[in-house]
Each structure stands twice: as C-alpha cells, then as structure tokens.
PDB file of N, CA and C in Angstrom:
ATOM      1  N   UNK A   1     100.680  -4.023 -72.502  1.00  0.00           N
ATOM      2  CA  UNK A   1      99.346  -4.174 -71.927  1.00  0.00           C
ATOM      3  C   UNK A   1      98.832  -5.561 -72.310  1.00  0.00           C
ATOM      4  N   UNK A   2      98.101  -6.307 -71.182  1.00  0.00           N
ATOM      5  CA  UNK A   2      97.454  -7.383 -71.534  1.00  0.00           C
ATOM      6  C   UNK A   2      97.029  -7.860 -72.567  1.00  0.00           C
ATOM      7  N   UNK A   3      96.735  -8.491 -73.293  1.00  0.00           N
ATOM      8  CA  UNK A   3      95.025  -8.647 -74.369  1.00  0.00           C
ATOM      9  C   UNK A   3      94.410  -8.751 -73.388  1.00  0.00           C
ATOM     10  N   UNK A   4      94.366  -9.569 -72.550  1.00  0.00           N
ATOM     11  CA  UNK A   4      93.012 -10.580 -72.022  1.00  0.00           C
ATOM     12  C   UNK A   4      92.052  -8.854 -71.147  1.00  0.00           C
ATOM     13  N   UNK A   5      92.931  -8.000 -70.689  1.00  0.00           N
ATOM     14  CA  UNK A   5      92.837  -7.196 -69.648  1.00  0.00           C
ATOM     15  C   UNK A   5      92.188  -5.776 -70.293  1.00  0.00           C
ATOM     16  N   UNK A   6      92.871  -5.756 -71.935  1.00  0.00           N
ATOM     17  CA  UNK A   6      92.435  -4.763 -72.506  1.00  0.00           C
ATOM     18  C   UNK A   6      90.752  -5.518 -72.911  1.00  0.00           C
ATOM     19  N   UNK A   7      90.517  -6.749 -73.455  1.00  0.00           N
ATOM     20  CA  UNK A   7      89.352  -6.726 -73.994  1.00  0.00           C
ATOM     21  C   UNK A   7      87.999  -6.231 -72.804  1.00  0.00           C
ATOM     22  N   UNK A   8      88.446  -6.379 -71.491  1.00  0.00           N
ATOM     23  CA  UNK A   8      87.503  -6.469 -70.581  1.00  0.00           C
ATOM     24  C   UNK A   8      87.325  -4.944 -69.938  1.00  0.00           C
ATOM     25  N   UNK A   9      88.511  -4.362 -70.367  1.00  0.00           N
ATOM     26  CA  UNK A   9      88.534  -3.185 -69.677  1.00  0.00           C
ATOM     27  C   UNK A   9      87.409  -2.119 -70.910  1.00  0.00           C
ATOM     28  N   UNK A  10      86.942  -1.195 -69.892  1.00  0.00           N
ATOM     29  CA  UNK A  10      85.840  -0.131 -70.800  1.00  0.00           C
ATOM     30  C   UNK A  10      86.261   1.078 -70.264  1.00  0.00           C
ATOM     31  N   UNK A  11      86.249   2.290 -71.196  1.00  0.00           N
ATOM     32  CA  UNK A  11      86.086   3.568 -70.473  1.00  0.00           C
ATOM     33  C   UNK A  11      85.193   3.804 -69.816  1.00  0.00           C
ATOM     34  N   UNK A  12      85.325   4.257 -68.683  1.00  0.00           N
ATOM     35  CA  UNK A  12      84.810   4.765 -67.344  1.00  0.00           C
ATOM     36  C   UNK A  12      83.609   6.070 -67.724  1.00  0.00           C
ATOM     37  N   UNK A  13      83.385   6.537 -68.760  1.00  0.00           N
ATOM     38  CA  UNK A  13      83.201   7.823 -69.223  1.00  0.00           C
ATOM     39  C   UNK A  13      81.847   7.168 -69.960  1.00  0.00           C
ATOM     40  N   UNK A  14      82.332   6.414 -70.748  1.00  0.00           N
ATOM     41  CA  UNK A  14      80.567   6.228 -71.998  1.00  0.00           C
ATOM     42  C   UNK A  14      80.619   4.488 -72.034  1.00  0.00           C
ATOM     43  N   UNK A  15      81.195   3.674 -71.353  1.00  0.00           N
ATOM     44  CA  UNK A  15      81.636   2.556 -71.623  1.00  0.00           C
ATOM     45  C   UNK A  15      81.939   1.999 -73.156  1.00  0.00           C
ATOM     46  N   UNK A  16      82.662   2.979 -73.593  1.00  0.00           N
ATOM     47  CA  UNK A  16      83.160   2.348 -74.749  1.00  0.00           C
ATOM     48  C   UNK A  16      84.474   1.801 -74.929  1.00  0.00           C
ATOM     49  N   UNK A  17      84.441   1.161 -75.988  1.00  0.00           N
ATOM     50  CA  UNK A  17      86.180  -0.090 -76.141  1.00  0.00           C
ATOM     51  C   UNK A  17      87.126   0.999 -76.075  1.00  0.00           C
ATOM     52  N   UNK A  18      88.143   0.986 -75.285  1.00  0.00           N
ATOM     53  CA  UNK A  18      89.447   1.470 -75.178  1.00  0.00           C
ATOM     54  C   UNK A  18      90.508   0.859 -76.236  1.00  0.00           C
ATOM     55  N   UNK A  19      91.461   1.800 -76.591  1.00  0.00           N
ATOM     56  CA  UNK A  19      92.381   1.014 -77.669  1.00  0.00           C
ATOM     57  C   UNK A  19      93.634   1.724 -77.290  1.00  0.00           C
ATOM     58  N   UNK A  20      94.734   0.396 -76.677  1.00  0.00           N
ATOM     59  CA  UNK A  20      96.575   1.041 -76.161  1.00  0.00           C
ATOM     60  C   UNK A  20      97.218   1.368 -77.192  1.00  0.00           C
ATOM     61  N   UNK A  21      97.231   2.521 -76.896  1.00  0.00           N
ATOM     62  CA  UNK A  21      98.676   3.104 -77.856  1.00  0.00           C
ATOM     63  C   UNK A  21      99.461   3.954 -76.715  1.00  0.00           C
ATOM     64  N   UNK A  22     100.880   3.538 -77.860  1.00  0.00           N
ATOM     65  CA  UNK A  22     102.106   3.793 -76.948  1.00  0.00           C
ATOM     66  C   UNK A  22     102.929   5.412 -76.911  1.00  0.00           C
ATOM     67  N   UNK A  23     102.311   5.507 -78.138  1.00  0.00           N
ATOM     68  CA  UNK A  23     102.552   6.909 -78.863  1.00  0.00           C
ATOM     69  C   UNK A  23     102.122   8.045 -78.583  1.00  0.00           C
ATOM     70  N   UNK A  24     102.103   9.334 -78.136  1.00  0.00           N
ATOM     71  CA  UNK A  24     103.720   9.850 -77.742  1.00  0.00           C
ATOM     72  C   UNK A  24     103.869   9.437 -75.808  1.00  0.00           C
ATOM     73  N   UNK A  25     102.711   9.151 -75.318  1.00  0.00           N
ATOM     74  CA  UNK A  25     102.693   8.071 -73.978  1.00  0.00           C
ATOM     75  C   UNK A  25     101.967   7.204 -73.956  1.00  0.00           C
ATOM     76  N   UNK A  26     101.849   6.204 -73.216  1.00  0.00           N
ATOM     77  CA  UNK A  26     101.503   5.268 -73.293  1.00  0.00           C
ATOM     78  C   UNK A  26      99.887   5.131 -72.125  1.00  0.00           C
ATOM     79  N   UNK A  27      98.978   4.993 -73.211  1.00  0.00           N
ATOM     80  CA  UNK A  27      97.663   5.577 -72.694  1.00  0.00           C
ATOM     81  C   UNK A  27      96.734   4.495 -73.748  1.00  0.00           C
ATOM     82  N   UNK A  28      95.320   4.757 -72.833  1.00  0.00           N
ATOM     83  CA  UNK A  28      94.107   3.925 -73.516  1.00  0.00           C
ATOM     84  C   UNK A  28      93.258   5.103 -73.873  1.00  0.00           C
ATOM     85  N   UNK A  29      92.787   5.019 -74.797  1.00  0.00           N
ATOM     86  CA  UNK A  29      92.312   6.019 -76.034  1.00  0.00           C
ATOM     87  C   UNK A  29      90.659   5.399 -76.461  1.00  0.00           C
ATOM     88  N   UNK A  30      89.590   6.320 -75.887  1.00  0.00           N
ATOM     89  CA  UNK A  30      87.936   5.624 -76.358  1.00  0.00           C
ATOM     90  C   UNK A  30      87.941   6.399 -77.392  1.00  0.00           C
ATOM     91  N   UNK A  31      87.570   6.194 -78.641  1.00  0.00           N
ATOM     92  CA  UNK A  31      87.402   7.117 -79.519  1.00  0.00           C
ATOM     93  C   UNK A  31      86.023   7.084 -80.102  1.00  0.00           C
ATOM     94  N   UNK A  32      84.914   6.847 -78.815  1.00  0.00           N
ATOM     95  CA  UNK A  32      83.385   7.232 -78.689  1.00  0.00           C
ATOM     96  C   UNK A  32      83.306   8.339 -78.363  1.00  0.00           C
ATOM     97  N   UNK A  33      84.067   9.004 -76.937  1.00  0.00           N
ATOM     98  CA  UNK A  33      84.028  10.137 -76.034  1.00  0.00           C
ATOM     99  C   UNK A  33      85.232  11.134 -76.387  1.00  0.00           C
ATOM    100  N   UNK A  34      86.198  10.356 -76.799  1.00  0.00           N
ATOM    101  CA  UNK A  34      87.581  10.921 -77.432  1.00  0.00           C
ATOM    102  C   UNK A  34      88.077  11.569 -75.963  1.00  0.00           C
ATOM    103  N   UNK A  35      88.355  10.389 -75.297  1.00  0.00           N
ATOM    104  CA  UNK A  35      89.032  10.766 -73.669  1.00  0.00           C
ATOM    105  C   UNK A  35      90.461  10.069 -73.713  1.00  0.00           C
ATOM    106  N   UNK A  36      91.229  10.696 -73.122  1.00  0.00           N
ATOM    107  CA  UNK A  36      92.941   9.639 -73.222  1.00  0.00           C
ATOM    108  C   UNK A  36      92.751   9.409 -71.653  1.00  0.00           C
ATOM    109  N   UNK A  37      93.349   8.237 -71.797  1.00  0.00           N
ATOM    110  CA  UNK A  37      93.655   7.812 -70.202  1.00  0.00           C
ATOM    111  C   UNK A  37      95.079   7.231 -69.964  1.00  0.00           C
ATOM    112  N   UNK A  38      96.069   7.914 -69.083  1.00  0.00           N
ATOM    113  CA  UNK A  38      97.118   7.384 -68.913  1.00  0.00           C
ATOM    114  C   UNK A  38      97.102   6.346 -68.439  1.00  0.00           C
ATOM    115  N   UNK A  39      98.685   5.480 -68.866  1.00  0.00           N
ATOM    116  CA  UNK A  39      98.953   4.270 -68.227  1.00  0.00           C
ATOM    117  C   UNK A  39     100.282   4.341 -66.889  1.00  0.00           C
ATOM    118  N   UNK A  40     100.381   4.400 -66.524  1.00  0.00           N
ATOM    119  CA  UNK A  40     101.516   4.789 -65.386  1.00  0.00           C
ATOM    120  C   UNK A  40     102.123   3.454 -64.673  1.00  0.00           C
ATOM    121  N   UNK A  41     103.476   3.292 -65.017  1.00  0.00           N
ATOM    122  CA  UNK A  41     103.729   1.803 -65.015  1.00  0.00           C
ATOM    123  C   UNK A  41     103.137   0.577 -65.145  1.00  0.00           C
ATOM    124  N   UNK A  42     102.408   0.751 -66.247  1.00  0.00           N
ATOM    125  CA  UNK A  42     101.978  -0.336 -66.811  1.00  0.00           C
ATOM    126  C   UNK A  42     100.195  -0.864 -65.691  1.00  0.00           C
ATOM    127  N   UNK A  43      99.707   0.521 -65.232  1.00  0.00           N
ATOM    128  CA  UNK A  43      98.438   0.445 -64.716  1.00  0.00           C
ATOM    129  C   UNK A  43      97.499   1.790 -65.155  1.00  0.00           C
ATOM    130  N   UNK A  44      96.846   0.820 -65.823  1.00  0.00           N
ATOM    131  CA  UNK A  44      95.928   2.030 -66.373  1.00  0.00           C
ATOM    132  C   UNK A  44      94.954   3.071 -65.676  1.00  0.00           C
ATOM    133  N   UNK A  45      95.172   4.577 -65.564  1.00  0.00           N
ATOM    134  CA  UNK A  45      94.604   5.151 -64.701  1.00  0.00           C
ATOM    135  C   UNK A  45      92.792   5.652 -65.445  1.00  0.00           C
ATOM    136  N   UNK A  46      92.061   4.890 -65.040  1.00  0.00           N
ATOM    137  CA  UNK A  46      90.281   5.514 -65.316  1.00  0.00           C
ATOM    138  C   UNK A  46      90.319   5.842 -64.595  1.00  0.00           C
ATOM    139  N   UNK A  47      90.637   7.150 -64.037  1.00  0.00           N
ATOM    140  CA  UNK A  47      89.732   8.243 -63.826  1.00  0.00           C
ATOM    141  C   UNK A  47      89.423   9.273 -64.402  1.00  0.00           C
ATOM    142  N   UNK A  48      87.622   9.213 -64.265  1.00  0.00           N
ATOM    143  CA  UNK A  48      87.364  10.472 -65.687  1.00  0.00           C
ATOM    144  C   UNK A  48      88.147  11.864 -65.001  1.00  0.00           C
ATOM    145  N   UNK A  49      88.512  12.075 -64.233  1.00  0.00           N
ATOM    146  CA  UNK A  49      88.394  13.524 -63.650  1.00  0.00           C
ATOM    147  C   UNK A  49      90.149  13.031 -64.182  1.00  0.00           C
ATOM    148  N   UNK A  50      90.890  12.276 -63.932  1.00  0.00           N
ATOM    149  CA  UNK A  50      92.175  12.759 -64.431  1.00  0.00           C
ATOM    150  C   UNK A  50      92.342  12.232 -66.219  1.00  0.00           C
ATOM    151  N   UNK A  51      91.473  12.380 -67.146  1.00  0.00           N
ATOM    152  CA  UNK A  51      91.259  11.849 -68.040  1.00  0.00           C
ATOM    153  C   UNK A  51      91.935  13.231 -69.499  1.00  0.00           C
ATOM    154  N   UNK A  52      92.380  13.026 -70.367  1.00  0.00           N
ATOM    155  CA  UNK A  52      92.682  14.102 -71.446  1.00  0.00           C
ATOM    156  C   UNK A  52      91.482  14.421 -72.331  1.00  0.00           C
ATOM    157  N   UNK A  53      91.461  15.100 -73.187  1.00  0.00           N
ATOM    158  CA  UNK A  53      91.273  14.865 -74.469  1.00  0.00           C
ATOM    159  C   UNK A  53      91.564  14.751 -75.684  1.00  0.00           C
ATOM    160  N   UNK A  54      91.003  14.172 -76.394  1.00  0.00           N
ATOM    161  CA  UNK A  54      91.966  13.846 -77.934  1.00  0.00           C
ATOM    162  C   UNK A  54      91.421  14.380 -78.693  1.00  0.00           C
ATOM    163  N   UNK A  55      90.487  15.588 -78.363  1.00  0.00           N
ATOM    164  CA  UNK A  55      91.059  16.829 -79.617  1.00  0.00           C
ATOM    165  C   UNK A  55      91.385  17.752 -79.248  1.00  0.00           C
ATOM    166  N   UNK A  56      92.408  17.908 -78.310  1.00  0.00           N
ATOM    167  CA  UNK A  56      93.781  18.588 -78.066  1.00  0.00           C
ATOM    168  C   UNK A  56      93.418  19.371 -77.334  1.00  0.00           C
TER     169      UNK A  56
END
C-alpha cells in the first residue's frame, strides 16, 4: 500500500486514520470505529456496508 495514499485515505464510517495490515488479510483497520476494510488486489474496498468488525 502507498504511504502517500494511506495518509490521505480516512474511514468512510467516523473519518478516522486507517492503519494497513497484512495479517491474516490484507485490510485497512480504523481502530476509532473498530471496522476492517478489505484490500482486494491492492484496492482498498470503503464500503461501510461491506466493512468487518474487529471485535470479531
């Protein structure tokens, strides 16, 4: 993932900083709202409606 692309990018959800991790897929992680967002060849999908959560 970018830098330049991650600093600008915000979750779609609370606009908070997203942070890439690769681990166990490769997804952007707000840990304001605690939403996962997949990356799917290397394009990050915000959409809240297809969005996880990260407390399981």
């Amino acid at each position: 993932m970018d830098a330049k692309l991650l600093e600008i990018l915000a979750c779609p959800a609370c606009k908070g900083q997203l942070k890439y991790v690769q681990q166990p897929t490769e997804s952007l992680d707000c840990g304001k709202c605690a939403k996962r967002f997949e990356v799917k060849d290397g394009i990050p999908i915000l959409l809240i409606e297809e969005a996880k959560s990260l407390d399981g």
